[in-house]
Protein backbone atom coordinates (compact mmCIF):
# COMPACT_ATOMS: atom_id res chain seq x y z
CA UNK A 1 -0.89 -18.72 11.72
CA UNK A 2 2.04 -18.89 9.51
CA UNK A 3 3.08 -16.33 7.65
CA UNK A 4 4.35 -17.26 3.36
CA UNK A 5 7.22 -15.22 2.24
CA UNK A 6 6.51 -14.69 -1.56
CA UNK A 7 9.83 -13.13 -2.43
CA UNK A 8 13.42 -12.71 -1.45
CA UNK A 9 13.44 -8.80 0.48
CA UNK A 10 10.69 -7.44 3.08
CA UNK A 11 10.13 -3.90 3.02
CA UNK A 12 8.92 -2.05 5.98
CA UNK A 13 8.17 1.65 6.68
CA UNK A 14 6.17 3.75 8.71
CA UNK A 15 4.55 6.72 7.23
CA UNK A 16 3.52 9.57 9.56
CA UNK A 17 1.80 12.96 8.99
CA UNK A 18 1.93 14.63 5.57
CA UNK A 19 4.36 11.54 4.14
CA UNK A 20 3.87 9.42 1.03
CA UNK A 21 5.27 6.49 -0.57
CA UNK A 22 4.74 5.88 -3.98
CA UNK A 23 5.41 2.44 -5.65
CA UNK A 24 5.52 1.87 -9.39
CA UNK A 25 6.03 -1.21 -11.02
CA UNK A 26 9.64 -1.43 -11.15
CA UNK A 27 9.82 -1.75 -7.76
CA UNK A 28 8.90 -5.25 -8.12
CA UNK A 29 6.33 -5.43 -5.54
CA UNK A 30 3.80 -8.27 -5.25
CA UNK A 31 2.17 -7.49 -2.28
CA UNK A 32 1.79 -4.61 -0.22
CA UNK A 33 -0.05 -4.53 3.35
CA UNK A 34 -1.31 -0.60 4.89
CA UNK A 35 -2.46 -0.54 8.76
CA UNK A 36 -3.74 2.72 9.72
CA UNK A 37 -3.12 3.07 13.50
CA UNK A 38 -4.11 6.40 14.23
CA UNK A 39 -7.97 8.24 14.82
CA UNK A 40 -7.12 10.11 11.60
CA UNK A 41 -7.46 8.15 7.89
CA UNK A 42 -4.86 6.95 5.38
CA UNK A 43 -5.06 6.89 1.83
CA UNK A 44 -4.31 4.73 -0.91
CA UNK A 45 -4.40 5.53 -4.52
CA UNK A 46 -4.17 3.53 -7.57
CA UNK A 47 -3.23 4.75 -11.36
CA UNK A 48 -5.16 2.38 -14.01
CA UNK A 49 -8.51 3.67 -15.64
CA UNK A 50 -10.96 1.08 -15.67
CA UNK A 51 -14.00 1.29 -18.16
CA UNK A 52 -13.29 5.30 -19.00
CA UNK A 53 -13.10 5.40 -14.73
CA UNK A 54 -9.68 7.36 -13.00
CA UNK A 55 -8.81 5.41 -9.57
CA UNK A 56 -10.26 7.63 -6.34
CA UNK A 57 -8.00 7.13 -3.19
CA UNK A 58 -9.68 4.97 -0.90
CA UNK A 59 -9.61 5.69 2.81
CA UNK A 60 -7.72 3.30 5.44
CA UNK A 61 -9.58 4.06 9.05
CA UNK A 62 -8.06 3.66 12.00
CA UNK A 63 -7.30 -0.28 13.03
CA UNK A 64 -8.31 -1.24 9.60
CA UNK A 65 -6.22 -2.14 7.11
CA UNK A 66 -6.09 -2.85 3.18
CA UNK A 67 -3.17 -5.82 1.32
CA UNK A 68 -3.06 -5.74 -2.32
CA UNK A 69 -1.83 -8.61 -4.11
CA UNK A 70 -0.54 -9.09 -7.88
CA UNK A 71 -0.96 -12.90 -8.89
CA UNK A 72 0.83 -15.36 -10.91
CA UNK A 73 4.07 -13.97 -10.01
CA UNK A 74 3.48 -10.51 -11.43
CA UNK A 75 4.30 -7.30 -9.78
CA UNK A 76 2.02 -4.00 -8.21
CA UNK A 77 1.34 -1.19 -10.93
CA UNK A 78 1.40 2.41 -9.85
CA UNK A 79 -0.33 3.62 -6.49
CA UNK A 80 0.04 6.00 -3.79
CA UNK A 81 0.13 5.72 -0.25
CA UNK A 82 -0.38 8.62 1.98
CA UNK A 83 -0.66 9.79 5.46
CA UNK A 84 -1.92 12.97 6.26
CA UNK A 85 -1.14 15.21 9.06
CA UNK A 86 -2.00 13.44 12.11
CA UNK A 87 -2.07 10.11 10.38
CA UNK A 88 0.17 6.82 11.12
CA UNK A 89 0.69 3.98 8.83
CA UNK A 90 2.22 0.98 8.67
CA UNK A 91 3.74 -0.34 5.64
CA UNK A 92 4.70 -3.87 4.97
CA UNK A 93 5.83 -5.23 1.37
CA UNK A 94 7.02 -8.25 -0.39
CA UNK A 95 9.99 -7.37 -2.88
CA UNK A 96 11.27 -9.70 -5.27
């Protein structure tokens, strides 16, 4: 299956126990891909407040794995990505 680049610079990282990465807007992200690969969870958590709501962090189990996408050319608001102690996750992005 091919894979579509959406933008000019791919970001990769791995995140391992008790590490975050937090992306904001101005990093000009449009899509963002977390793949937990270890028995112990991941999180992800977002900033907006939907209908008088706050975001939760929603878990990433092991071999599962979560992509957010902005459309229309727009970029990723606020969220945080976190792996606990014991935790590994991958981190792929699309920047620009």
């Amino acid at each position: 299956m091919p894979i579509e680049i959406l933008g000019n610079e791919i970001f990769t990282q791995t995140l391992t126990g008790t590490e975050s990465l937090s992306i904001t807007e101005a990093d000009g992200v449009g899509t963002i891909s977390v793949l937990c690969t270890s028995s112990t969870a991941g999180s992800i958590l977002g900033a907006a407040t939907i209908d008088g709501k706050a975001s939760e962090a929603i878990s990433v189990a092991e071999n599962n794995s979560v992509t957010i996408s902005a459309s229309n050319g727009k970029t990723l608001g606020t969220l945080t990505i976190t792996a606990p102690s014991g935790c590994t996750l991958l981190v792929i992005a699309n920047q620009g």
